[in-house]
C-alpha atoms as a PDB file:
ATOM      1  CA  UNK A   1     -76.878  26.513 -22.169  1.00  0.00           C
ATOM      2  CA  UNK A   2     -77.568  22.790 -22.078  1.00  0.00           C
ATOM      3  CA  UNK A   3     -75.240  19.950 -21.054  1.00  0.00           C
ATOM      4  CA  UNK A   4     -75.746  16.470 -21.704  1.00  0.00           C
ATOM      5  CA  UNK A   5     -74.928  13.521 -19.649  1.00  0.00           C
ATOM      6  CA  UNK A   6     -72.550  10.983 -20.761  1.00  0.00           C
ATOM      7  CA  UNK A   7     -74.759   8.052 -22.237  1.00  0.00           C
ATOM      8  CA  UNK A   8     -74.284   5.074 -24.323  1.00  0.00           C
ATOM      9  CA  UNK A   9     -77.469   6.019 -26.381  1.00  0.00           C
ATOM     10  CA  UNK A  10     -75.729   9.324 -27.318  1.00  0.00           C
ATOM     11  CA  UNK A  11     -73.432   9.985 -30.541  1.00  0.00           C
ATOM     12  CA  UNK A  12     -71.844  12.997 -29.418  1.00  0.00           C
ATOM     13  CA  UNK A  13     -68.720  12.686 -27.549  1.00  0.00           C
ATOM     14  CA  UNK A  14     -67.753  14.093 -24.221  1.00  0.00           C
ATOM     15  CA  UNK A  15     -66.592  17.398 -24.747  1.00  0.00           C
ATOM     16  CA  UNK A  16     -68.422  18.111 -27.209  1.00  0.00           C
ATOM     17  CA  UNK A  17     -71.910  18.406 -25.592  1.00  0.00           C
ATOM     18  CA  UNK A  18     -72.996  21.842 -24.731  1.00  0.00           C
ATOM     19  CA  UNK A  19     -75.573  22.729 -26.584  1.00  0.00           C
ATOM     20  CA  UNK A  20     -76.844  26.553 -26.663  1.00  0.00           C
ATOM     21  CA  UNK A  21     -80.563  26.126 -26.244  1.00  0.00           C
ATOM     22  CA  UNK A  22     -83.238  28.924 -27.592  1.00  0.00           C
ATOM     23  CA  UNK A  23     -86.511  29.172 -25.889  1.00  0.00           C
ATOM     24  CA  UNK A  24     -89.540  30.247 -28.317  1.00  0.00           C
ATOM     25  CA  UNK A  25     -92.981  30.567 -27.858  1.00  0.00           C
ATOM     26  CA  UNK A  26     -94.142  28.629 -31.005  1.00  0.00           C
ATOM     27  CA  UNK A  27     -91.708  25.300 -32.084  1.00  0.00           C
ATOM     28  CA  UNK A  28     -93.438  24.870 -35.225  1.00  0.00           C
ATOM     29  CA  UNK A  29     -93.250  28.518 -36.132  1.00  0.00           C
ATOM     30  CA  UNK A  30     -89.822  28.777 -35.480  1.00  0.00           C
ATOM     31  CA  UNK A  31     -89.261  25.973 -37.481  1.00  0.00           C
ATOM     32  CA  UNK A  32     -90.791  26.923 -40.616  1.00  0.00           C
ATOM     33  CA  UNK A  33     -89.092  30.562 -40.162  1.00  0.00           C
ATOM     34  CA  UNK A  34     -85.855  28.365 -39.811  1.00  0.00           C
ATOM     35  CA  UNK A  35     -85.868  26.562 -42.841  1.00  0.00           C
ATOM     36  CA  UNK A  36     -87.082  29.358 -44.687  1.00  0.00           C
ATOM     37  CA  UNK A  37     -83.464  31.265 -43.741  1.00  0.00           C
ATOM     38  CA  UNK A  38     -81.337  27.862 -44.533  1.00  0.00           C
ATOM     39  CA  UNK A  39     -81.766  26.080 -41.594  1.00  0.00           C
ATOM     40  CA  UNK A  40     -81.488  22.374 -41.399  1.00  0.00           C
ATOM     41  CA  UNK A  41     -84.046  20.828 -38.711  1.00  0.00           C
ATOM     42  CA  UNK A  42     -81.936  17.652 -37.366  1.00  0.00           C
ATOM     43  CA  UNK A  43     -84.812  14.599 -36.838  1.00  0.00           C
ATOM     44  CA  UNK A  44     -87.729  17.042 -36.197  1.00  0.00           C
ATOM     45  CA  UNK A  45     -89.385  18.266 -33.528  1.00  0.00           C
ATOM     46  CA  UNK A  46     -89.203  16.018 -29.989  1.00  0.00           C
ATOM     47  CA  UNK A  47     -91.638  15.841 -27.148  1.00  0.00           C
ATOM     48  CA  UNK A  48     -91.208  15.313 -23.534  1.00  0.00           C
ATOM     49  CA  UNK A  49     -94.993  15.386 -22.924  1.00  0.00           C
ATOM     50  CA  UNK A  50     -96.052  18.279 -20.499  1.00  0.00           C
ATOM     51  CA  UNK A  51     -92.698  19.293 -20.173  1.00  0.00           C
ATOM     52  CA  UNK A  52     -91.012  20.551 -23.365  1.00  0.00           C
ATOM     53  CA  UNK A  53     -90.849  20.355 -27.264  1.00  0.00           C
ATOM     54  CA  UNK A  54     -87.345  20.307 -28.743  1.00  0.00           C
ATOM     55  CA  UNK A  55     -85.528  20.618 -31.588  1.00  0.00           C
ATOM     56  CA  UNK A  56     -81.824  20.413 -33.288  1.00  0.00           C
ATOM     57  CA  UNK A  57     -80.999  22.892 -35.919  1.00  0.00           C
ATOM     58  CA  UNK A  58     -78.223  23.454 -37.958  1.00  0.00           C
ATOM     59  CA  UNK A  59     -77.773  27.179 -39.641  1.00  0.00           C
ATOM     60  CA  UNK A  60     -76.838  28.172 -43.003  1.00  0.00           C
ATOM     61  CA  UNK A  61     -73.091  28.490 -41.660  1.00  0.00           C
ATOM     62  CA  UNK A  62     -73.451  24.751 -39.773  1.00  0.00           C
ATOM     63  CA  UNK A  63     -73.390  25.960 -36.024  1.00  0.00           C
ATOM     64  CA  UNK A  64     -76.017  23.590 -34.416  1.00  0.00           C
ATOM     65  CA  UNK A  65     -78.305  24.867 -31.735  1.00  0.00           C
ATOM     66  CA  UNK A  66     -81.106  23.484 -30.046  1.00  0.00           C
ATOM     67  CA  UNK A  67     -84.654  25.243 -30.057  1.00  0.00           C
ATOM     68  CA  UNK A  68     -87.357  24.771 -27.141  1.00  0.00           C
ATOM     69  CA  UNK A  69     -91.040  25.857 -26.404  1.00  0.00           C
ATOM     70  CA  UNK A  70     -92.352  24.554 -22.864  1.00  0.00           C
ATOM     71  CA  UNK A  71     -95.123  23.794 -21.815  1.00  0.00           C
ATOM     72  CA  UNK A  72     -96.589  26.454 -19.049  1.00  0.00           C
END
């Protein structure tokens, strides 16, 4: 479970952001398996270099959750 810090940089509104996160082994993989089942990637995949790729996804029913593969 992720929760973000208050920021001016950031749309979503207090309250509002808990995120459940998914760790996977392969981000791009994952994607592509996504999309392939309805899932809409939000911006792409994000990198925090040698720490973690990210993504936002939104499923087929509109339930957003974020996916991550780390760096080990």
């Amino acid at each position: 479970l992720g929760i973000a810090q208050m920021s001016s940089k950031e749309t979503v509104q207090p309250g509002t952001n808990a995120i459940l996160t998914m760790t996977v082994d392969n981000i791009s993989q994952a994607m592509e398996e996504l999309k392939k089942k309805g899932a809409v990637i939000e911006g792409g995949i994000m990198e925090i270099p040698h720490v973690v790729k990210l993504m936002m996804v939104r499923d087929a029913d509109g339930n957003r959750f974020q996916v991550v593969e780390t760096f080990h």
